[in-house]
PDB file of N, CA and C in Angstrom:
ATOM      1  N   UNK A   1      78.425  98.956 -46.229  1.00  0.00           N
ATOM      2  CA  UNK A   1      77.232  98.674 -47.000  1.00  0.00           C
ATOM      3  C   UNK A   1      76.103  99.602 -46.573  1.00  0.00           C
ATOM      4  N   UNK A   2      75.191  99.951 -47.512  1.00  0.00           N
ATOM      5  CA  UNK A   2      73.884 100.869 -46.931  1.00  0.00           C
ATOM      6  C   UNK A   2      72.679  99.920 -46.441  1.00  0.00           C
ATOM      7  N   UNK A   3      72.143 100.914 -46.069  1.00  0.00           N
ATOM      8  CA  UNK A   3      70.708 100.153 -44.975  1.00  0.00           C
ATOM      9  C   UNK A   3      69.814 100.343 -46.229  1.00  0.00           C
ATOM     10  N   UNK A   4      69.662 100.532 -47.576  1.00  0.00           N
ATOM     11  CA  UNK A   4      68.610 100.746 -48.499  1.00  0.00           C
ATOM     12  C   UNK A   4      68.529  99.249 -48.801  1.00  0.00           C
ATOM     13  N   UNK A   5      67.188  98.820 -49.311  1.00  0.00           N
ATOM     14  CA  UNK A   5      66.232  97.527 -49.867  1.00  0.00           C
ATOM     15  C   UNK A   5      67.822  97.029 -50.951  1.00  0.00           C
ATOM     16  N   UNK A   6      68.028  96.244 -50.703  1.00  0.00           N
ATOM     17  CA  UNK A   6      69.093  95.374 -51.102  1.00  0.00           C
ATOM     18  C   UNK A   6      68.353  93.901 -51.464  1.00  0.00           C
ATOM     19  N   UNK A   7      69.382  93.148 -51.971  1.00  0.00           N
ATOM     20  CA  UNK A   7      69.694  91.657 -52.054  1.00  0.00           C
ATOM     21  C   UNK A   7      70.678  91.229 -51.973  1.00  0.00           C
ATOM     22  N   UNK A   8      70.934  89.732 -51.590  1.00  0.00           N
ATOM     23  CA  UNK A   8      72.030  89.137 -51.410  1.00  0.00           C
ATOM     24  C   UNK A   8      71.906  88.256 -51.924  1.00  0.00           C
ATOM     25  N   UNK A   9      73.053  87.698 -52.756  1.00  0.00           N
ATOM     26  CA  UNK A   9      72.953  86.656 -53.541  1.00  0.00           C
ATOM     27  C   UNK A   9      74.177  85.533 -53.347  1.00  0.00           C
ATOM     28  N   UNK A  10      73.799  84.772 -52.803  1.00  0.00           N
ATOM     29  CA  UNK A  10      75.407  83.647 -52.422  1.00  0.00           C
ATOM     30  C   UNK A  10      75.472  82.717 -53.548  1.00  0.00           C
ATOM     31  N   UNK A  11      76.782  82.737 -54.139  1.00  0.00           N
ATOM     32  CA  UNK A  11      76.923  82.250 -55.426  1.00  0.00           C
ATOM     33  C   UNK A  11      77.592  81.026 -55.390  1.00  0.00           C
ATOM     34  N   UNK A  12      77.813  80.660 -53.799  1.00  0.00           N
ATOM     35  CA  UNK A  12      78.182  78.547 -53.371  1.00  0.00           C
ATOM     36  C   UNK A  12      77.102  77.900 -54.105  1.00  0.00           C
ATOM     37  N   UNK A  13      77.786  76.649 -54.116  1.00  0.00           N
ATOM     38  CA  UNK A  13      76.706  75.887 -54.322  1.00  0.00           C
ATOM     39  C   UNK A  13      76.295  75.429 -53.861  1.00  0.00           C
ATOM     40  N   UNK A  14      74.689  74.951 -54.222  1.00  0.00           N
ATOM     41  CA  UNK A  14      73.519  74.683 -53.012  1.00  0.00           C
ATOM     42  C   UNK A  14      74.197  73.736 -51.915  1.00  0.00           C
ATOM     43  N   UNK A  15      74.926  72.582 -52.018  1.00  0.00           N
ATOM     44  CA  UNK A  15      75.383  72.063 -50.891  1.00  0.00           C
ATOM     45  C   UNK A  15      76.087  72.926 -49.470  1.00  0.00           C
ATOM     46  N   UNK A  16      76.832  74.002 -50.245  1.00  0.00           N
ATOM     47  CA  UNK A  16      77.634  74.974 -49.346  1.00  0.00           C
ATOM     48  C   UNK A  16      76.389  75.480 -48.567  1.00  0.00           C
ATOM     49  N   UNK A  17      75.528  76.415 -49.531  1.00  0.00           N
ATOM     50  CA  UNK A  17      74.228  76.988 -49.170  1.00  0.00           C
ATOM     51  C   UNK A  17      73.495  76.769 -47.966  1.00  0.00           C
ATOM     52  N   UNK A  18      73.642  75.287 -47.883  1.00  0.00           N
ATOM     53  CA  UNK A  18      72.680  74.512 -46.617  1.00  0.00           C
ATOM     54  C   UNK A  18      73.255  74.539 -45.830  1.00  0.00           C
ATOM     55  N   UNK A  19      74.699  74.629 -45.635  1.00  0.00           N
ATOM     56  CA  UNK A  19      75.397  74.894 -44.590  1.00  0.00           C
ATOM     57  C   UNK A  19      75.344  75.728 -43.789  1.00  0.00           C
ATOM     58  N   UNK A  20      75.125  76.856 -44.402  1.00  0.00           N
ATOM     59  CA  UNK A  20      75.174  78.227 -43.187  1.00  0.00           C
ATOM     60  C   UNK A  20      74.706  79.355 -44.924  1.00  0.00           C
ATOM     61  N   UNK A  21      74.030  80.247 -43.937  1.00  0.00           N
ATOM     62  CA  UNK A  21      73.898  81.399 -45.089  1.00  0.00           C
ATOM     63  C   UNK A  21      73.559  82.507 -44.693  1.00  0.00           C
ATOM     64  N   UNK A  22      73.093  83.605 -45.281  1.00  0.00           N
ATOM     65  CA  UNK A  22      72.662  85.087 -44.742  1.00  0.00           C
ATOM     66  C   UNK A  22      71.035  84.681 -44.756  1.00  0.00           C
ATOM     67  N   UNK A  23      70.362  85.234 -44.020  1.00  0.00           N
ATOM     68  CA  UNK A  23      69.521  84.794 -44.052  1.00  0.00           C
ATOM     69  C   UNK A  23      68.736  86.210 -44.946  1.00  0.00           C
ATOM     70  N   UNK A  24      67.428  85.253 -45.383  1.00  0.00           N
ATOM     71  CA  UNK A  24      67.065  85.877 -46.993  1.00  0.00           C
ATOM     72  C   UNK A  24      67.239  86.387 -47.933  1.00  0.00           C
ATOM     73  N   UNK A  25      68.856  85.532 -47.821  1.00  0.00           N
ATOM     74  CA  UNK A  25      69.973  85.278 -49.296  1.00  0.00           C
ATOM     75  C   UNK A  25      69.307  84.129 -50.001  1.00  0.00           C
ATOM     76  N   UNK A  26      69.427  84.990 -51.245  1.00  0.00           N
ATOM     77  CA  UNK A  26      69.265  84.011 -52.850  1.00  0.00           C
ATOM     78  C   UNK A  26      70.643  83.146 -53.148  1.00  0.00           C
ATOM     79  N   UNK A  27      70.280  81.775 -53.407  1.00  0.00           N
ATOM     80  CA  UNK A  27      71.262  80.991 -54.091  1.00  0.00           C
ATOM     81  C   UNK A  27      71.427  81.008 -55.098  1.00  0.00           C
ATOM     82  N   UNK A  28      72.365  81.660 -56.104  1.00  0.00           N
ATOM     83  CA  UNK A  28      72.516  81.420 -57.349  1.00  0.00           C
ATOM     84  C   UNK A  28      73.677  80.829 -57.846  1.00  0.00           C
ATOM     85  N   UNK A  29      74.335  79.767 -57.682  1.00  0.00           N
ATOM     86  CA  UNK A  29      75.683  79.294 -58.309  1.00  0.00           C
ATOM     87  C   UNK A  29      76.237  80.228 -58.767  1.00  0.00           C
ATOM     88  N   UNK A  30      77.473  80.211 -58.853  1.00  0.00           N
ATOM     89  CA  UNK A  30      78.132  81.002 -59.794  1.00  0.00           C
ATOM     90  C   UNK A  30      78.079  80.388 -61.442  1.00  0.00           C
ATOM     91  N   UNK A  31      78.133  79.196 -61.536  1.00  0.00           N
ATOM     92  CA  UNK A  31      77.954  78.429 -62.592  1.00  0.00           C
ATOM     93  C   UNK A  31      76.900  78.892 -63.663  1.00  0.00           C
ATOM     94  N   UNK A  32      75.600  79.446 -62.764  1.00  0.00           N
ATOM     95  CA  UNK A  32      74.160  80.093 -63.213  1.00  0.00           C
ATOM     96  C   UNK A  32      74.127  80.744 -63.647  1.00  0.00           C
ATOM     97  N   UNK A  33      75.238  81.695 -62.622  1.00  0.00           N
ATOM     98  CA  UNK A  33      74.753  83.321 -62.944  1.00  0.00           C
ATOM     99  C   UNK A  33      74.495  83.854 -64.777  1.00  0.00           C
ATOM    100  N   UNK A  34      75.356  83.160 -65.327  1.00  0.00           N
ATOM    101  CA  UNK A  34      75.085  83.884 -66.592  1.00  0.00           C
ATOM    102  C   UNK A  34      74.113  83.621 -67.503  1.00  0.00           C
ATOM    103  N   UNK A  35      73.268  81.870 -67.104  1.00  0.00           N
ATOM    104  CA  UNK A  35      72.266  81.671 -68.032  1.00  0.00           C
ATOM    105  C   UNK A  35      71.069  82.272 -66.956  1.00  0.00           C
ATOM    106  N   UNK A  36      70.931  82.867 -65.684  1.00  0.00           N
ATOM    107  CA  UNK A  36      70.440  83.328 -64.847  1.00  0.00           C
ATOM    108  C   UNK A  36      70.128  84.871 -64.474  1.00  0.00           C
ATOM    109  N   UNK A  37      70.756  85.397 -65.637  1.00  0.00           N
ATOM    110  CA  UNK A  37      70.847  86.492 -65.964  1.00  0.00           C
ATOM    111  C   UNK A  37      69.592  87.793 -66.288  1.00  0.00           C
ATOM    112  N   UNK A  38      68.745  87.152 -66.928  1.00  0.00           N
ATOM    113  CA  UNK A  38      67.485  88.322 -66.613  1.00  0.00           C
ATOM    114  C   UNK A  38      66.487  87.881 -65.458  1.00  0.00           C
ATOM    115  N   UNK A  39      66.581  86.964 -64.650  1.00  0.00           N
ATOM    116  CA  UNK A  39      66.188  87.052 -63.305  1.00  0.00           C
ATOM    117  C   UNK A  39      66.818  87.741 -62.245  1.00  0.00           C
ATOM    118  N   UNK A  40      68.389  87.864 -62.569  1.00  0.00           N
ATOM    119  CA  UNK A  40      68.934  88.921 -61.373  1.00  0.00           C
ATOM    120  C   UNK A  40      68.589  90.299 -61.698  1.00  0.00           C
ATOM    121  N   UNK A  41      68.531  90.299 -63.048  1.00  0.00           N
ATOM    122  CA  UNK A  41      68.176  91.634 -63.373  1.00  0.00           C
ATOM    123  C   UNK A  41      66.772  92.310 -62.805  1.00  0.00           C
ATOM    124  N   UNK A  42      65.860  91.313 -62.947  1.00  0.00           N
ATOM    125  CA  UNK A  42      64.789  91.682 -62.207  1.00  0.00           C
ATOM    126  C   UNK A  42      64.413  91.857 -60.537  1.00  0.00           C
ATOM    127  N   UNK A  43      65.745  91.507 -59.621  1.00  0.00           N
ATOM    128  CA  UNK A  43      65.702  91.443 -58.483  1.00  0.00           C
ATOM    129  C   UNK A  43      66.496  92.759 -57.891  1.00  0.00           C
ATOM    130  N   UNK A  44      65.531  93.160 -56.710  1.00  0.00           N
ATOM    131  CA  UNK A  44      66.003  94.599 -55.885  1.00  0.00           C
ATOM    132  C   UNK A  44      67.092  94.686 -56.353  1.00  0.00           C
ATOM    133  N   UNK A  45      68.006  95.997 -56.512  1.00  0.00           N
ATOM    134  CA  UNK A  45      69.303  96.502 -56.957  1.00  0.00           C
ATOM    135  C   UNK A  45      69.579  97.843 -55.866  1.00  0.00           C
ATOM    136  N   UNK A  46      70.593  97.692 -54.854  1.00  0.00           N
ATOM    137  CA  UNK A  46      71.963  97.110 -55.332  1.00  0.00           C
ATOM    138  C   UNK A  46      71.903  95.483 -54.798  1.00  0.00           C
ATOM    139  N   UNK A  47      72.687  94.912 -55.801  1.00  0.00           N
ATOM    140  CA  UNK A  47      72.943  93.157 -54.899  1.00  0.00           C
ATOM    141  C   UNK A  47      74.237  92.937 -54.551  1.00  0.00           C
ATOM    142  N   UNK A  48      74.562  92.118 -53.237  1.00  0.00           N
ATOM    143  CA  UNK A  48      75.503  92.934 -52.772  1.00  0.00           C
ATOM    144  C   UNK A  48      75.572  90.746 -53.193  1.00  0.00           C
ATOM    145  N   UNK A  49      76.858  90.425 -53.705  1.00  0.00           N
ATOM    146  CA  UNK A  49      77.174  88.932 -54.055  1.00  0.00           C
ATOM    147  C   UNK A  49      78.126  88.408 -53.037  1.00  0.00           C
ATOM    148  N   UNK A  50      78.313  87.176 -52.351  1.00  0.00           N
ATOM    149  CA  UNK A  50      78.800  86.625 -51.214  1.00  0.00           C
ATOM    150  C   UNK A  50      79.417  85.450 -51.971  1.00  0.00           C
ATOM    151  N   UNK A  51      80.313  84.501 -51.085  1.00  0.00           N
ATOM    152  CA  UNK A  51      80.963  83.153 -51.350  1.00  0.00           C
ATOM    153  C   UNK A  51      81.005  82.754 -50.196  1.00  0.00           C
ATOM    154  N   UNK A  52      82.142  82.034 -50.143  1.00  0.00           N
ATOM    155  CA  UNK A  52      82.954  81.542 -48.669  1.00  0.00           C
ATOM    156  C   UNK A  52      84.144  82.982 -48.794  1.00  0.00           C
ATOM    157  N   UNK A  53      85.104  83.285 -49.660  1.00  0.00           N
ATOM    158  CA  UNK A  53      85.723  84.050 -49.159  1.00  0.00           C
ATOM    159  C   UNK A  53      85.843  85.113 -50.272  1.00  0.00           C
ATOM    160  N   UNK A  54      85.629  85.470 -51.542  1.00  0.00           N
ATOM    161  CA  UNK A  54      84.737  86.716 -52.103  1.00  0.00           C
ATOM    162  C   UNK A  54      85.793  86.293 -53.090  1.00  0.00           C
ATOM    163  N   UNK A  55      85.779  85.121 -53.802  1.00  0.00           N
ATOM    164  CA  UNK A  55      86.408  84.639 -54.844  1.00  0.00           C
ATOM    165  C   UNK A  55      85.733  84.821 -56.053  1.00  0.00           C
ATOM    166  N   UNK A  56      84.817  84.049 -55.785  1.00  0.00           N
ATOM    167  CA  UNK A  56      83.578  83.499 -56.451  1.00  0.00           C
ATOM    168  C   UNK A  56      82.852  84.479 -56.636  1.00  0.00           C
ATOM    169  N   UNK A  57      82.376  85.715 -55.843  1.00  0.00           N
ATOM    170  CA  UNK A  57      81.470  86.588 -55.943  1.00  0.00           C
ATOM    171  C   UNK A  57      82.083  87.784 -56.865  1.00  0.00           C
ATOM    172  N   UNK A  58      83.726  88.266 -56.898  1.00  0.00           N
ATOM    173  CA  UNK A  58      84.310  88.751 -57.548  1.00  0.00           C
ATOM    174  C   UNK A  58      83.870  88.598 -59.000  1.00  0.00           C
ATOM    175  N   UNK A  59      84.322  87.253 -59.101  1.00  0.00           N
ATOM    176  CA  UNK A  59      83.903  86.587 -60.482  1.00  0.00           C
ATOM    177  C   UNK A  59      82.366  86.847 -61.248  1.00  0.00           C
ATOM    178  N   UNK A  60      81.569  86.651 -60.108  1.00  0.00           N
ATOM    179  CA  UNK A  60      80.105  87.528 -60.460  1.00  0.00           C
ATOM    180  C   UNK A  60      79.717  88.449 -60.523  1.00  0.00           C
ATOM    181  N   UNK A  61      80.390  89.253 -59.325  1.00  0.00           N
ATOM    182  CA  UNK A  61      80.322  91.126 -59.826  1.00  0.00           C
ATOM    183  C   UNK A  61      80.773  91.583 -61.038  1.00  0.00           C
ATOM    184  N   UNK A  62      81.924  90.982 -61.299  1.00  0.00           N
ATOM    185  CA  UNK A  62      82.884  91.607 -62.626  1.00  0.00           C
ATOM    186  C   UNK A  62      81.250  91.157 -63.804  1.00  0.00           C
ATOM    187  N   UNK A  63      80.999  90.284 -63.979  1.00  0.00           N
ATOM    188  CA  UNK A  63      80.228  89.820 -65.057  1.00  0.00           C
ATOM    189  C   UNK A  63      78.912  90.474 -65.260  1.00  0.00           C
ATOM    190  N   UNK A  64      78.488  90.740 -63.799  1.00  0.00           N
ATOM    191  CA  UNK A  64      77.342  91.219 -63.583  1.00  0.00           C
ATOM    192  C   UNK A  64      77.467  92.683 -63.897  1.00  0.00           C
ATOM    193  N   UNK A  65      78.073  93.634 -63.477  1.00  0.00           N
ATOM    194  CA  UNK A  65      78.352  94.846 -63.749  1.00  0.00           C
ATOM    195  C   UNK A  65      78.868  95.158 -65.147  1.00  0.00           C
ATOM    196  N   UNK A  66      79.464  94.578 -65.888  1.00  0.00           N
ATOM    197  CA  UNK A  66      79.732  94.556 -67.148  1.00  0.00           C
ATOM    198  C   UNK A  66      78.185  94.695 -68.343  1.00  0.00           C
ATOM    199  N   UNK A  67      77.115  93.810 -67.347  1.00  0.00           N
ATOM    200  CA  UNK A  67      76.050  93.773 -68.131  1.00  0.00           C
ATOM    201  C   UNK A  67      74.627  94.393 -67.527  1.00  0.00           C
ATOM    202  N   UNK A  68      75.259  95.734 -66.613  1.00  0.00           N
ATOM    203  CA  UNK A  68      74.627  96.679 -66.236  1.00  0.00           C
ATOM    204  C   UNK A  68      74.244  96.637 -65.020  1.00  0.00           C
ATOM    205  N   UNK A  69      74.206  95.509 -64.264  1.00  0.00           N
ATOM    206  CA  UNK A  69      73.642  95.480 -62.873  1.00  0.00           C
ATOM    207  C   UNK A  69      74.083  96.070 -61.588  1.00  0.00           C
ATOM    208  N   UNK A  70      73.427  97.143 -60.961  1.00  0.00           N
ATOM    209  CA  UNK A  70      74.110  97.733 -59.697  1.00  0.00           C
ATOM    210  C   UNK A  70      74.692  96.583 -58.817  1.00  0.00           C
ATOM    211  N   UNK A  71      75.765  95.947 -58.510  1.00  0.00           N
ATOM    212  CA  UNK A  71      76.146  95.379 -57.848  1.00  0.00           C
ATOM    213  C   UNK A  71      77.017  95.362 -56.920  1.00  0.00           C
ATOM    214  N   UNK A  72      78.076  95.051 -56.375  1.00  0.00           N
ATOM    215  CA  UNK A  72      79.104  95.060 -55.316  1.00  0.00           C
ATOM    216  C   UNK A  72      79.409  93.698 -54.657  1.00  0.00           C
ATOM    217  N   UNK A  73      80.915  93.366 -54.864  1.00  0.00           N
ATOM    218  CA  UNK A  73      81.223  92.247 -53.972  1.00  0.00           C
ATOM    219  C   UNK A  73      81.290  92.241 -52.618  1.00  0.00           C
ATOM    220  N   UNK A  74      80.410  91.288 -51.574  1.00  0.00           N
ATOM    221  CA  UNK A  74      80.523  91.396 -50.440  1.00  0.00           C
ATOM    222  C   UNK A  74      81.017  90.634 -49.853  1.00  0.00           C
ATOM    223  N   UNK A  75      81.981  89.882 -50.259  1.00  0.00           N
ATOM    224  CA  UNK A  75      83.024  88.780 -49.910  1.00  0.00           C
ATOM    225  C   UNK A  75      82.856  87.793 -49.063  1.00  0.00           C
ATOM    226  N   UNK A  76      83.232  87.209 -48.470  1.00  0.00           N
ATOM    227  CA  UNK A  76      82.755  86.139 -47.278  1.00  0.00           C
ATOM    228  C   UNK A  76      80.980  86.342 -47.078  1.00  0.00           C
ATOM    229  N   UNK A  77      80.324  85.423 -47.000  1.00  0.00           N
ATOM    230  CA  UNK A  77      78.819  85.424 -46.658  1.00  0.00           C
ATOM    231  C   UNK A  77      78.310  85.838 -45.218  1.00  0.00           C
ATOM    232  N   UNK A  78      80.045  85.141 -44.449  1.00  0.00           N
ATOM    233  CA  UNK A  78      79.833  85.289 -42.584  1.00  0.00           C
ATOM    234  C   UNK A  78      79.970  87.016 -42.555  1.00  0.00           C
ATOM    235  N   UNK A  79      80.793  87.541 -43.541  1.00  0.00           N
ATOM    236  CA  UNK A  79      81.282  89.233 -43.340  1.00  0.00           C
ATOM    237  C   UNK A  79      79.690  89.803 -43.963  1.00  0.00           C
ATOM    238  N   UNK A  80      79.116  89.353 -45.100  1.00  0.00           N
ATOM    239  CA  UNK A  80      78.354  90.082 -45.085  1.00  0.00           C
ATOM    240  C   UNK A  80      76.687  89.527 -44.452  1.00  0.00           C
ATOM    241  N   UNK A  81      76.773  88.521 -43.172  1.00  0.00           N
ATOM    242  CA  UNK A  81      76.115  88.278 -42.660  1.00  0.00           C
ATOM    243  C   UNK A  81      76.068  88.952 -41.628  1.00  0.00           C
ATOM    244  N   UNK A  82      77.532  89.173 -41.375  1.00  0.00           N
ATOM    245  CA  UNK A  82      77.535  90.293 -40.257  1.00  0.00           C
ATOM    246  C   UNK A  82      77.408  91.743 -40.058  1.00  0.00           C
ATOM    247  N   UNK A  83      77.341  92.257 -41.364  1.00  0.00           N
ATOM    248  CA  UNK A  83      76.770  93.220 -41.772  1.00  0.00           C
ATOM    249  C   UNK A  83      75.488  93.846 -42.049  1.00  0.00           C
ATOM    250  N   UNK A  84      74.626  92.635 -42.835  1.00  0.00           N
ATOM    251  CA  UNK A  84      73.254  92.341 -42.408  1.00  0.00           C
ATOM    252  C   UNK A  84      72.284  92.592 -41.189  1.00  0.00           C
ATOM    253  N   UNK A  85      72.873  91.835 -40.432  1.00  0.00           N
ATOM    254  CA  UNK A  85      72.514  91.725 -38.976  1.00  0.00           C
ATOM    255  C   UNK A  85      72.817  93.060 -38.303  1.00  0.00           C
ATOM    256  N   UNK A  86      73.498  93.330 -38.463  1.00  0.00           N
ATOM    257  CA  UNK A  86      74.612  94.538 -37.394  1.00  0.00           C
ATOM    258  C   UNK A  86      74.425  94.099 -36.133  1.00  0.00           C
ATOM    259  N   UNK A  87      74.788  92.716 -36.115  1.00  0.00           N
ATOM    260  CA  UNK A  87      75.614  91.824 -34.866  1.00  0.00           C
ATOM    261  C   UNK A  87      76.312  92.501 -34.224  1.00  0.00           C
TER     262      UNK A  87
END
């Protein structure tokens, strides 16, 4: 992943969310994402999308990139928490 102004967007749902997260990661369901759609658009680009294990975020990249958004799946939230950090 690059060190440029990013976002992260974890696409669990809010219950998962509270559990553990990247920190100053956006929650957006995956459920959302599509009526949620010109608010991601308006948020820093590239967005790099998270889950529990990059199921879910797959599912949002594919959709998201289809409808123009610089994006990238970053699979697990802990992988790209740890990336974040550079733990």
């Amino acid at each position: 992943m690059t060190k440029t102004k990013q976002t992260v967007v974890d696409v669990r749902t809010p219950g998962e969310f509270m559990g553990g997260n990247v920190a100053g990661s956006i929650n957006i369901p995956l459920q959302e994402i599509q009526q949620r759609l010109d608010e991601i658009k308006a948020l820093p680009q590239p967005i790099i999308l998270c889950c529990a294990s990059g199921g879910r975020s797959g599912q949002a990249t594919a959709f998201l990139q289809a409808n123009g958004i610089h994006c990238e799946n970053g699979g697990s939230w802990m992988d790209v928490n740890y990336e974040v950090c550079n733990c």
